[in-house]
Protein backbone atom coordinates (compact mmCIF):
# COMPACT_ATOMS: atom_id res chain seq x y z
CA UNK A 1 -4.18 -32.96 38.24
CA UNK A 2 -4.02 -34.09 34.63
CA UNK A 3 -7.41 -36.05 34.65
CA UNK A 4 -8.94 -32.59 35.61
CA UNK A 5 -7.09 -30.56 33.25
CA UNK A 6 -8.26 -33.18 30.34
CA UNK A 7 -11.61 -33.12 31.49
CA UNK A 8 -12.11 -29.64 31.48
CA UNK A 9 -10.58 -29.46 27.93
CA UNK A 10 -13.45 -31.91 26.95
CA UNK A 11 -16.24 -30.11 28.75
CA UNK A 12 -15.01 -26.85 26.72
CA UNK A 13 -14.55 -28.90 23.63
CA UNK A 14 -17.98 -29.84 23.70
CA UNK A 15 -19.18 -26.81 24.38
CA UNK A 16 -17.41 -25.24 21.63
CA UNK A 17 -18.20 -28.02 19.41
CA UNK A 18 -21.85 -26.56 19.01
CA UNK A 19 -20.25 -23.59 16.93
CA UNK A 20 -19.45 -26.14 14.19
CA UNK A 21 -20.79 -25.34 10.56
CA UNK A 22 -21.91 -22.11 11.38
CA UNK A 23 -20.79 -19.29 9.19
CA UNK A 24 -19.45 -16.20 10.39
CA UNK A 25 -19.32 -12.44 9.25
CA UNK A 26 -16.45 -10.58 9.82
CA UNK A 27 -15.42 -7.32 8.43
CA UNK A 28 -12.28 -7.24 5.69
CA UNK A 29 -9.94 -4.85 7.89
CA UNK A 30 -9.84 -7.90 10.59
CA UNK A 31 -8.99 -10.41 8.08
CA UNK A 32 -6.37 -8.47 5.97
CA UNK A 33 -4.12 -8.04 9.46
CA UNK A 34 -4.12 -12.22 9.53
CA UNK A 35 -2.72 -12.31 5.61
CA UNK A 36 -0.34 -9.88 5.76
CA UNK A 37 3.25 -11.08 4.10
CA UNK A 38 6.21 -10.88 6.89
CA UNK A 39 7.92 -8.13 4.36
CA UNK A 40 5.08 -6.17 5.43
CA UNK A 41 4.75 -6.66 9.41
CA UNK A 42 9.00 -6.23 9.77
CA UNK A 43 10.16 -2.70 9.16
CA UNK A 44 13.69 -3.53 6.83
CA UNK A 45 17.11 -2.17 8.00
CA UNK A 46 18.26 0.96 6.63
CA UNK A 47 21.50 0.69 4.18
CA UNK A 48 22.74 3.86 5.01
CA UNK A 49 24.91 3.84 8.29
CA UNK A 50 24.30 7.09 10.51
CA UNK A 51 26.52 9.67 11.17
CA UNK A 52 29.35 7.96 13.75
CA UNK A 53 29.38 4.78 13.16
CA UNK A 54 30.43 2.17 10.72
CA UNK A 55 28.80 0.12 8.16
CA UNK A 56 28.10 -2.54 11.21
CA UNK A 57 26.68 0.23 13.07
CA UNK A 58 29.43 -0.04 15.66
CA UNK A 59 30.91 3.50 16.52
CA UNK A 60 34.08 4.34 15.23
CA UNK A 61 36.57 4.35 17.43
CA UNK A 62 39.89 6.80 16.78
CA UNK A 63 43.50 6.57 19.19
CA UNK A 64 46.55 8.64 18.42
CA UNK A 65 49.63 7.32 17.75
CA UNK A 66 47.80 4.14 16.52
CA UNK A 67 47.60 4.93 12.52
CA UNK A 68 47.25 1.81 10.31
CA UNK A 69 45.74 -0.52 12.34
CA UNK A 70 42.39 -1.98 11.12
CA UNK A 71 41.61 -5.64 12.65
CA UNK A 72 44.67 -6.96 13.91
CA UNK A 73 42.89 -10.41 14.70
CA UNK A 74 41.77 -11.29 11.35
CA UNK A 75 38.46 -11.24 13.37
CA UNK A 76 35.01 -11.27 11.10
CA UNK A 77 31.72 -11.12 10.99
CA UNK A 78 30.16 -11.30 14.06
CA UNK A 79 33.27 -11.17 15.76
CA UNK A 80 34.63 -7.97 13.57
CA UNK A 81 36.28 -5.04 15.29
CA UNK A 82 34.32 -1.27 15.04
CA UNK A 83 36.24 0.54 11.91
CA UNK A 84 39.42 2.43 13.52
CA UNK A 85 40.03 5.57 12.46
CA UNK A 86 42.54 7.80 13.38
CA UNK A 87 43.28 11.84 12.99
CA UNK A 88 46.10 12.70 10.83
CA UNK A 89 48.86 15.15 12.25
């Protein structure tokens, strides 16, 4: 199984070898999508948090009776709590 699988990469090797020191033509709009920077290819997070959640993007979360109580755990980071907010009465 892999004596055929290597021979059939050098039968297309050779093959393809024949395409050596040629030149080819190729328009600019195909070549500019192969040097693009990442920054440009990965659309960036927005700063602003929508309407509902917190700055993580979790949703806020509100309980009566419960007023005071951010992150009882000490927990950060990617272990953080969603911001608790709660209605004043």
């Amino acid at each position: 199984d892999l004596a055929e699988q290597v021979a059939k990469l050098k039968e297309k090797m050779e093959a393809e070898s024949g395409w050596a020191g040629n030149i080819f033509w190729v328009s600019k709009w195909t070549v500019d999508t192969l040097l693009k920077v990442r920054s440009e290819l990965i659309k960036q997070p927005e700063d602003e948090p929508t309407e509902g959640t917190t700055d993580s993007g979790a949703p806020e979360i509100q309980i009566p009776g419960l007023e005071g109580l951010t992150n009882p755990l000490g927990l950060e980071g990617q272990y953080s709590m969603p911001r608790l907010t709660f209605p004043t009465q």
